[in-house]
Protein backbone atom coordinates (compact mmCIF):
# COMPACT_ATOMS: atom_id res chain seq x y z
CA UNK A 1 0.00 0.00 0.00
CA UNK A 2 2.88 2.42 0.75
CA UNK A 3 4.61 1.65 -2.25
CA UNK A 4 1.44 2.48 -4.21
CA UNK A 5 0.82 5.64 -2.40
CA UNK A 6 4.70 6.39 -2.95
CA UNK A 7 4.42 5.64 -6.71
CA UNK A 8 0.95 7.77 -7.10
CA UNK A 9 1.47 10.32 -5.07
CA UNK A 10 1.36 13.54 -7.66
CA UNK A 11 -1.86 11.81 -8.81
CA UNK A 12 -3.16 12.40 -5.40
CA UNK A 13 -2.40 16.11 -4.81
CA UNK A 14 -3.30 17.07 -7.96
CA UNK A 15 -6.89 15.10 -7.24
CA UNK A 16 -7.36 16.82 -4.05
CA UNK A 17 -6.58 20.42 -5.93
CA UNK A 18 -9.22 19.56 -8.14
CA UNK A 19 -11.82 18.38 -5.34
CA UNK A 20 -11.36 21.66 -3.78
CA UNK A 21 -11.26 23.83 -6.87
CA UNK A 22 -14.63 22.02 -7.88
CA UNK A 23 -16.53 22.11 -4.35
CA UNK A 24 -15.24 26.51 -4.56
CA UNK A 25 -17.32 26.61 -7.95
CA UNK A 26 -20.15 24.78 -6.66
CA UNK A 27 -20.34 26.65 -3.19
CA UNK A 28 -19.49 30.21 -5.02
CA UNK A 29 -23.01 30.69 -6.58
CA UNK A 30 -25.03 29.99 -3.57
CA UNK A 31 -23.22 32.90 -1.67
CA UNK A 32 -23.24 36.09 -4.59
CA UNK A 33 -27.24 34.61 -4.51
CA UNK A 34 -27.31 35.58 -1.25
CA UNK A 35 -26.01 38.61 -1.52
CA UNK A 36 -28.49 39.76 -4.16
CA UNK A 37 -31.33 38.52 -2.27
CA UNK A 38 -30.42 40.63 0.49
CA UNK A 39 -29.81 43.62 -1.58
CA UNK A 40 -33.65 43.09 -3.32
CA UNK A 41 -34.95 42.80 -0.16
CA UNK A 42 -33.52 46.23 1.08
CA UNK A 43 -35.06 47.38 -2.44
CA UNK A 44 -38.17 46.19 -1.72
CA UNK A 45 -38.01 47.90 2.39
CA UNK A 46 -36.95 50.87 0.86
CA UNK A 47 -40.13 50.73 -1.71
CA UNK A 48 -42.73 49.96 0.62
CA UNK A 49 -41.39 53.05 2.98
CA UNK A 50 -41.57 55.49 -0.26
CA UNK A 51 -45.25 53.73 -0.74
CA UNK A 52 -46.71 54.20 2.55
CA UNK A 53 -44.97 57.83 2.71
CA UNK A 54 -46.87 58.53 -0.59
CA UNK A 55 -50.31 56.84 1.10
CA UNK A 56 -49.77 58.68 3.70
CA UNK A 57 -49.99 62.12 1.74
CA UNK A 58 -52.82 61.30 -0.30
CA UNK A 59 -54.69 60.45 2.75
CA UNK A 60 -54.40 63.47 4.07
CA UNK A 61 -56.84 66.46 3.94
CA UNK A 62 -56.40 69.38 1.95
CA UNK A 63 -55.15 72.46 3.14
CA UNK A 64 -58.10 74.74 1.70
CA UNK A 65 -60.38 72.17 3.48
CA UNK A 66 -59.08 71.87 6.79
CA UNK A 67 -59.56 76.11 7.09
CA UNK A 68 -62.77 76.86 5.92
CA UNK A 69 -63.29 80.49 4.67
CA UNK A 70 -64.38 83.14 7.19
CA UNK A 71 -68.12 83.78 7.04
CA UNK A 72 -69.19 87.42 7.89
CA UNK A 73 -71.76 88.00 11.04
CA UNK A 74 -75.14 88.24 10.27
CA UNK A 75 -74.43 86.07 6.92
CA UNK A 76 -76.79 82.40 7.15
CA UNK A 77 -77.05 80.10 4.13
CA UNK A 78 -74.56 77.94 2.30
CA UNK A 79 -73.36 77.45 -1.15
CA UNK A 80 -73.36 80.47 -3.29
CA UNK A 81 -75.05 83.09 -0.89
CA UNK A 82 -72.20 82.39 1.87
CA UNK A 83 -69.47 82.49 -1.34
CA UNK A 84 -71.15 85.81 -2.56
CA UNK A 85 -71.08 87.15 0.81
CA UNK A 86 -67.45 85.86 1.62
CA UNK A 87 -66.15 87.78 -2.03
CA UNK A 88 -67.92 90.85 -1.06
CA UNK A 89 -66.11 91.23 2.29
CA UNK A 90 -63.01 90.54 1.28
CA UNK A 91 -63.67 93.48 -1.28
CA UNK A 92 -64.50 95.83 1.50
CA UNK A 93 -61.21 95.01 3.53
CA UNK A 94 -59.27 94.97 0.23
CA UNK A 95 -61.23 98.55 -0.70
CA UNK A 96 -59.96 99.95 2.89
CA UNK A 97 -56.93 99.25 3.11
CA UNK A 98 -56.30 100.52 0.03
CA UNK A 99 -57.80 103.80 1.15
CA UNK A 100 -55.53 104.09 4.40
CA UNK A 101 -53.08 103.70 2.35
CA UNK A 102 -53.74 106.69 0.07
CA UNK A 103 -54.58 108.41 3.01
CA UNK A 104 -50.82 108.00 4.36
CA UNK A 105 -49.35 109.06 1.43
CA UNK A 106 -51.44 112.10 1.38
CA UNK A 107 -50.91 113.22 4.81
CA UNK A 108 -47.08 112.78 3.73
CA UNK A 109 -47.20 114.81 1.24
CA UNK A 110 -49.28 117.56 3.45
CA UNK A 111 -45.95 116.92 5.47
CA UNK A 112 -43.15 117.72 3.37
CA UNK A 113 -42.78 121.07 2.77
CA UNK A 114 -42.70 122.82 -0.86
CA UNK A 115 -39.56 123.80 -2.00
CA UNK A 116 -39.16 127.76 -1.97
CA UNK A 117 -39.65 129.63 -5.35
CA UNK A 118 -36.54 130.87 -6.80
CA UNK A 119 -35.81 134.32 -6.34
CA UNK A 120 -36.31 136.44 -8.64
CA UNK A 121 -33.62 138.89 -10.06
CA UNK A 122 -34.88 142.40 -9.21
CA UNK A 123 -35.76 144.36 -12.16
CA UNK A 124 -33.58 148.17 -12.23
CA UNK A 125 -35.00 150.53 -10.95
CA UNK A 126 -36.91 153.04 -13.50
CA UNK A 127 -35.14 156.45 -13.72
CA UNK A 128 -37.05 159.11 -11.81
CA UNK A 129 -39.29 161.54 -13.66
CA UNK A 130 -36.36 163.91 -15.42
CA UNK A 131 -33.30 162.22 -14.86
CA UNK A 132 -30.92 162.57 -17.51
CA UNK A 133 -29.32 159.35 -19.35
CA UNK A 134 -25.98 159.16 -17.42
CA UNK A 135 -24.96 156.23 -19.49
CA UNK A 136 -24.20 159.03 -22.43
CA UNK A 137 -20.90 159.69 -20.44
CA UNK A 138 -18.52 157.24 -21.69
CA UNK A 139 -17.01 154.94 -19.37
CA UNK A 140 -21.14 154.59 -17.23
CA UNK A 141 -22.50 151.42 -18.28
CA UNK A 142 -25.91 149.84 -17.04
CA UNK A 143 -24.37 148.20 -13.51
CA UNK A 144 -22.79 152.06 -12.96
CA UNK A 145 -25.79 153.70 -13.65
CA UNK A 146 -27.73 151.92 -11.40
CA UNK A 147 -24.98 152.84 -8.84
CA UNK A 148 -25.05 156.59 -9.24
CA UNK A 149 -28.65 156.28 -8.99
CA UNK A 150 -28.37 154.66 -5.80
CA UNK A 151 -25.95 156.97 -4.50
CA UNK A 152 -28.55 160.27 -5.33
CA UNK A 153 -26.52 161.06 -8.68
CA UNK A 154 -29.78 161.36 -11.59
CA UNK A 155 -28.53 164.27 -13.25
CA UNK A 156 -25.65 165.45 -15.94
CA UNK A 157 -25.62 168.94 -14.37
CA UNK A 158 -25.22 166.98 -10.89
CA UNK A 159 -22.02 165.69 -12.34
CA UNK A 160 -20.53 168.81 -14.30
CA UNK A 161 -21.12 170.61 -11.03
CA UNK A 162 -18.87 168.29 -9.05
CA UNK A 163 -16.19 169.49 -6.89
CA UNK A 164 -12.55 167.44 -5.65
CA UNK A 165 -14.11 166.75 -2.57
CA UNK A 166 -17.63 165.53 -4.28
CA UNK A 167 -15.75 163.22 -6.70
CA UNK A 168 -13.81 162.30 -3.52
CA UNK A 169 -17.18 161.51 -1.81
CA UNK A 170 -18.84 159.30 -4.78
CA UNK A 171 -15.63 157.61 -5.84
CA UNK A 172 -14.97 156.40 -2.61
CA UNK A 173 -18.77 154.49 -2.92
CA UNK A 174 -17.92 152.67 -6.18
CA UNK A 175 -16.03 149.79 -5.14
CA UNK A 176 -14.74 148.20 -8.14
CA UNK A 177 -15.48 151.38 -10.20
CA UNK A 178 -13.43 153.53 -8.50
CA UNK A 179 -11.00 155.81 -10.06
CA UNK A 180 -13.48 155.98 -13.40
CA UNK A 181 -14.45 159.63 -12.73
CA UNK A 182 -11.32 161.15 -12.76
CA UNK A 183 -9.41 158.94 -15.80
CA UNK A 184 -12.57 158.71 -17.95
CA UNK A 185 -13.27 162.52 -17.43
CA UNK A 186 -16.92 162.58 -16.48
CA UNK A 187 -17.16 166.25 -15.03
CA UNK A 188 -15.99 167.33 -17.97
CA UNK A 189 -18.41 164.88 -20.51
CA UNK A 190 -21.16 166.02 -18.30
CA UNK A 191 -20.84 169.55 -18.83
CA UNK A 192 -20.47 169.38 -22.28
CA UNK A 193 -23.40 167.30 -22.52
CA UNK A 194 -25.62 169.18 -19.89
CA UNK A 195 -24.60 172.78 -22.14
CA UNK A 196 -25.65 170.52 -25.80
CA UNK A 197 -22.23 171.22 -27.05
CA UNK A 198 -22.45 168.00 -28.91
CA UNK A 199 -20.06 169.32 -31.70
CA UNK A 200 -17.37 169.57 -28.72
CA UNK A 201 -18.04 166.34 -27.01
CA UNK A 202 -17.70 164.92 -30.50
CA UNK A 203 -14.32 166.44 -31.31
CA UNK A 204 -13.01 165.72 -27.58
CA UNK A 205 -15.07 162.30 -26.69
CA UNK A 206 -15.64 160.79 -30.25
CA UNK A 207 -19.13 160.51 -31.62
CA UNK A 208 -21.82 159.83 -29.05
């Protein structure tokens, strides 16, 4: 017997090898099975949760049912007359608060006050009843003029009659102007124009 097991021996090994390697394939088959039916079943679980979740919701009520719409005092009936009457007050409350609202923004704007007019640039004053055209004298525009004026000076004669200590006086009240009585000759144009020498304010002055 030992001399056959001696002689046969690789014959024997490689038999059990191929015993095991056949009982792994049978045995293999059974266990991925297994394994699937577990995973279906956690499919189905999973399924029947998501279905009774789903049940669940369908079952339940509405939410315009479970609050049923606010019926006015004083209003009986059902069906239309209590929809009709429902409608209508929901008009009124829509109706006043839209006039509160109107009302606010009106008392705002009663609140904020209007923005002040712009002021208006006076007009010049009109020349007093015989004053004489002092912007003949060259060198008195329209701003200067008005200044004289304001100062009591209406008159060429006023002017031509000037002494040092007048044109002292006035210039001294001109403020930006000062110094034009004495290099733009005025006493002198005034005279000349006061007497209606215009032939000699015209050869002295230039042409008026």
């Amino acid at each position: 017997m030992m001399q056959i097991v001696q002689t046969w021996w690789p014959f024997f090994i490689a038999a059990l090898v191929l015993g095991i390697a056949v009982a792994w394939w049978v045995f293999r088959p059974s266990r991925s099975a297994r394994v699937i039916d577990r995973d279906a079943a956690d499919v189905l679980d999973e399924g029947a949760a998501h279905a009774s979740r789903n049940q669940a919701l369908i079952d339940a009520p509405p939410a315009a049912a479970a609050q049923p719409p606010v019926v006015p005092p004083g209003v009986a009936g059902t069906g239309t007359a209590v929809a009709a009457a429902v409608e209508a007050q929901q008009t009124r409350d829509l109706q006043e608060t839209t006039d509160e609202g109107s009302a606010a923004v009106g008392d705002a704007d009663q609140d904020t006050p209007a923005p002040p007019a712009p002021a208006a640039e006076p007009a010049p004053e009109p020349a007093p009843a015989g004053a004489d055209d002092l912007t003949r004298i060259k060198g008195v525009g329209r701003k200067l003029d008005e200044l004289l004026r304001s100062l009591g000076v209406t008159g060429l004669a006023q002017i031509a009659a000037w002494t040092d200590a007048d044109i002292d006086r006035i210039d001294a009240q001109l403020g930006r102007f000062q110094g034009r009585i004495r290099r733009d000759g005025w006493v002198e144009q005034a005279r000349l124009l006061s007497s209606g020498d215009t032939a000699g304010y015209e050869d002295k002055f230039g042409k008026l």
